[in-house]
N, C-alpha and C. Protein backbone atom coordinates (compact mmCIF):
# COMPACT_ATOMS: atom_id res chain seq x y z
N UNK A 1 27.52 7.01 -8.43
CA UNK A 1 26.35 7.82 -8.71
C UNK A 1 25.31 7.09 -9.54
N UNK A 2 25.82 5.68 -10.37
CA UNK A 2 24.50 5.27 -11.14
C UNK A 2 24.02 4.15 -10.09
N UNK A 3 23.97 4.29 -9.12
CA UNK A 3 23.24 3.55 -8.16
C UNK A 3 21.97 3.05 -8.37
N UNK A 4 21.22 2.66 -8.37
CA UNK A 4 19.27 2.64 -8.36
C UNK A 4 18.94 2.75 -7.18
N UNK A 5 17.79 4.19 -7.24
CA UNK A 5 17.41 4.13 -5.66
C UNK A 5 16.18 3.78 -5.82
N UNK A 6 16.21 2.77 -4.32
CA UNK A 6 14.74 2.26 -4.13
C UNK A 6 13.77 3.43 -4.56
N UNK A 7 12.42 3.17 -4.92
CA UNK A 7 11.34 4.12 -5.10
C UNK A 7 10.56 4.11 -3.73
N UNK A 8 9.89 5.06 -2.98
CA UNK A 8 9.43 5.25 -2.42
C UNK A 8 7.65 4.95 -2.11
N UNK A 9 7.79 4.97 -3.12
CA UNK A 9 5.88 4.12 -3.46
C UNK A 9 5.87 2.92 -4.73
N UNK A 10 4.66 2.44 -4.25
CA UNK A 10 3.88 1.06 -5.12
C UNK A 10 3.15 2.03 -5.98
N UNK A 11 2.99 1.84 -7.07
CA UNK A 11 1.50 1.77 -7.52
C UNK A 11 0.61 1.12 -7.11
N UNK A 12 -0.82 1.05 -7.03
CA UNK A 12 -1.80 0.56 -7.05
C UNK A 12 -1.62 -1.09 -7.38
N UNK A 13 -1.56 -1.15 -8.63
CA UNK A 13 -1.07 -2.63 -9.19
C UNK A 13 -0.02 -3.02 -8.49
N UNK A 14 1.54 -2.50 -8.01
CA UNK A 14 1.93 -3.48 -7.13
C UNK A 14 1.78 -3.39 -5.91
N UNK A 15 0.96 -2.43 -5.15
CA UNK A 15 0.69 -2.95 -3.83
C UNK A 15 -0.44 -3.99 -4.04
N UNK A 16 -1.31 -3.79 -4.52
CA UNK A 16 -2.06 -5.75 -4.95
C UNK A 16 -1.02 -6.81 -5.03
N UNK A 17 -0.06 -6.77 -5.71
CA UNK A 17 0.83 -7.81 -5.89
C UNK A 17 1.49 -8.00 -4.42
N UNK A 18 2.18 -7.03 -4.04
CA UNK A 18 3.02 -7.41 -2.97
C UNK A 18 1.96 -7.71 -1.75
N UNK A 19 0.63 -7.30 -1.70
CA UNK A 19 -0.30 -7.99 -0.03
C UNK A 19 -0.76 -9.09 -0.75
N UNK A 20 -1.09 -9.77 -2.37
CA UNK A 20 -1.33 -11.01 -2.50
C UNK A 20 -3.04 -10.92 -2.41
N UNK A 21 -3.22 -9.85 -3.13
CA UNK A 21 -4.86 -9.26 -3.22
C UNK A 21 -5.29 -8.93 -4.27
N UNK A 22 -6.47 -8.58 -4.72
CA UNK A 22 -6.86 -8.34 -5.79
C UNK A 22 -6.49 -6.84 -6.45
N UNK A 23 -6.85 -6.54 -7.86
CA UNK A 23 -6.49 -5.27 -7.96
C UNK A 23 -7.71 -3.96 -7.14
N UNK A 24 -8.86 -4.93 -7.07
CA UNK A 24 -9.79 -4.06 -6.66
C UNK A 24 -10.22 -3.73 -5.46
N UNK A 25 -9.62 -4.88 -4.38
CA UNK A 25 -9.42 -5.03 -3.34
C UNK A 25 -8.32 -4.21 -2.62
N UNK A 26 -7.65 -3.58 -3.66
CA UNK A 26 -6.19 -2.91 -3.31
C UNK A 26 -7.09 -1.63 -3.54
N UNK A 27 -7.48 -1.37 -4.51
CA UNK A 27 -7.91 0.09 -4.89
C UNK A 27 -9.36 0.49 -3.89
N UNK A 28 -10.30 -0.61 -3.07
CA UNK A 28 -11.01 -0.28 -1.97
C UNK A 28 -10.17 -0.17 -0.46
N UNK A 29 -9.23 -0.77 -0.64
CA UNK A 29 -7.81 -0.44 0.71
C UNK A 29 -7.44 1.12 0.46
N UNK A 30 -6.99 1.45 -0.78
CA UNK A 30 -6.66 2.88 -0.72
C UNK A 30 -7.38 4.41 -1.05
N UNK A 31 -8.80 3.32 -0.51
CA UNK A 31 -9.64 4.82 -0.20
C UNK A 31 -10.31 4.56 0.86
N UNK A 32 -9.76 3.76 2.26
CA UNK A 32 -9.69 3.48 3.54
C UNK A 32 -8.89 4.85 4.24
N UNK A 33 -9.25 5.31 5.46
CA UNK A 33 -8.36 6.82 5.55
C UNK A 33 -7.13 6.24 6.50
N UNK A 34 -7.49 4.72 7.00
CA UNK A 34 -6.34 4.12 7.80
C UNK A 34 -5.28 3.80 6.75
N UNK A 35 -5.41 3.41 5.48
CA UNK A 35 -4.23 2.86 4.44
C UNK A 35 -3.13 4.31 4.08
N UNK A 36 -1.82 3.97 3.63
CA UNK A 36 -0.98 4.90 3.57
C UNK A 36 -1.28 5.15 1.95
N UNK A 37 -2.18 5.36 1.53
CA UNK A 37 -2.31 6.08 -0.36
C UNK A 37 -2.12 7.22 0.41
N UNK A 38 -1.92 8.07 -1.02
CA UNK A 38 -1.84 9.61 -1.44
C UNK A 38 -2.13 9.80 -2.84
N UNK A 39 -2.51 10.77 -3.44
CA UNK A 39 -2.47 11.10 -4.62
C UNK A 39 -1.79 11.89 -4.84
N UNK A 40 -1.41 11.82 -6.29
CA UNK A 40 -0.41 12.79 -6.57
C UNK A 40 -1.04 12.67 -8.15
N UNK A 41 -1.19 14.05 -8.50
CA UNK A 41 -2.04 14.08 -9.41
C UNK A 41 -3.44 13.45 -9.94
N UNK A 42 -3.71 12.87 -10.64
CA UNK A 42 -5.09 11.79 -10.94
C UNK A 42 -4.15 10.42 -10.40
N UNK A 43 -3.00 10.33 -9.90
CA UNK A 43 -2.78 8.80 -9.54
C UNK A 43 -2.62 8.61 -7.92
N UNK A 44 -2.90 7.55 -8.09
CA UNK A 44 -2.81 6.80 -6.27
C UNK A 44 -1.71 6.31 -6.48
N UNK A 45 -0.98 6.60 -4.88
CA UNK A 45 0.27 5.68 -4.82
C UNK A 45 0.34 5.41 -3.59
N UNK A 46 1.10 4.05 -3.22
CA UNK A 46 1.21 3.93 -1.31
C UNK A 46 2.42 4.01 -1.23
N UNK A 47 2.95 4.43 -0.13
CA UNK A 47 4.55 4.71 0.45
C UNK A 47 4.44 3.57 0.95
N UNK A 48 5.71 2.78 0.47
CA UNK A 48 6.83 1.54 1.01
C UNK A 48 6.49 1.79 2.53
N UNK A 49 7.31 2.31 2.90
CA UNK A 49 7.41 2.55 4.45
C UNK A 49 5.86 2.42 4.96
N UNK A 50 5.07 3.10 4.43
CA UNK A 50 3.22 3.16 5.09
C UNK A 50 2.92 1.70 5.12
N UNK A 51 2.97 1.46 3.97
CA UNK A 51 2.38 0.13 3.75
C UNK A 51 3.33 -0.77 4.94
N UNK A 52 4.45 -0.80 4.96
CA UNK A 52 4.65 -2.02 5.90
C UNK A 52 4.17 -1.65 7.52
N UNK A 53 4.42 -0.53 7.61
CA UNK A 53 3.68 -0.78 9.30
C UNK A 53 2.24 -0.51 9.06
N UNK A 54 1.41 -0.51 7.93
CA UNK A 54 0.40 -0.37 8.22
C UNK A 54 -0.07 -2.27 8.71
N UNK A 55 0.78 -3.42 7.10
CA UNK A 55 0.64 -4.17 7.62
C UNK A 55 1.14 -4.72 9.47
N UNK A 56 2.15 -4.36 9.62
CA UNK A 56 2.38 -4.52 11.01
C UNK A 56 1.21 -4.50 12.27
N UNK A 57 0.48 -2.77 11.61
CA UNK A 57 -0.83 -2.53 12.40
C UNK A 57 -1.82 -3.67 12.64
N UNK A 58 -1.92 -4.41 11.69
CA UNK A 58 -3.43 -5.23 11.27
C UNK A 58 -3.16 -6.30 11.87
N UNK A 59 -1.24 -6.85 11.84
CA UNK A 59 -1.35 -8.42 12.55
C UNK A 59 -1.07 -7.92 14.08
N UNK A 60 -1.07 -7.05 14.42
CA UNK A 60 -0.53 -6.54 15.70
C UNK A 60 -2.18 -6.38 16.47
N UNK A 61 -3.43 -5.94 15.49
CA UNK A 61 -4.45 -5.73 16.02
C UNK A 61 -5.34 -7.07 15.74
N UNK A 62 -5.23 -7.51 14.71
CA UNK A 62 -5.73 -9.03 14.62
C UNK A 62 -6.77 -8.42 13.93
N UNK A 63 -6.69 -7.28 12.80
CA UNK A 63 -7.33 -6.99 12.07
C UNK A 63 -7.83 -7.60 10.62
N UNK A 64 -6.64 -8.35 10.43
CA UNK A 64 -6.11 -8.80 9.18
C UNK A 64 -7.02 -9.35 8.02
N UNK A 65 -7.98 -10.34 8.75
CA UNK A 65 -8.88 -10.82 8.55
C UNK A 65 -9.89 -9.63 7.59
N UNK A 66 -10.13 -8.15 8.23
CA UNK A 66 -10.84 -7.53 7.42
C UNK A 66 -10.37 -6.87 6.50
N UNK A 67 -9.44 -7.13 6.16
CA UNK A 67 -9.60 -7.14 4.46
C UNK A 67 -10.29 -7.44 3.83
């Protein structure tokens, strides 16, 4: 039972870290209506799961670049 379960979302600050982007560049991604943010309360957060097929989406469309 003292397992650690994965968390289900990034913050803001580490989805910048984990795409290798800026912080502000992350925070204009998650007020894109294609990016997986949500809010939950006054905070933004992206779902693990969103974020990777969203990246999937972008090299799959050859979007990538517009970032």
């Amino acid at each position: 039972m003292n397992e650690k379960q994965e968390r289900l979302t990034y913050s803001v600050p580490e989805t910048a870290e984990q795409l290798g982007v800026s912080l502000k560049t992350c925070y204009d991604l998650a007020h894109r209506a294609d990016f997986p943010s949500l809010r939950i309360g006054h905070r933004i957060v992206v779902s693990r799961e969103g974020l990777r097929e969203w990246v999937r989406k972008q090299e799959q469309s050859g979007m990538g670049a517009a970032l």
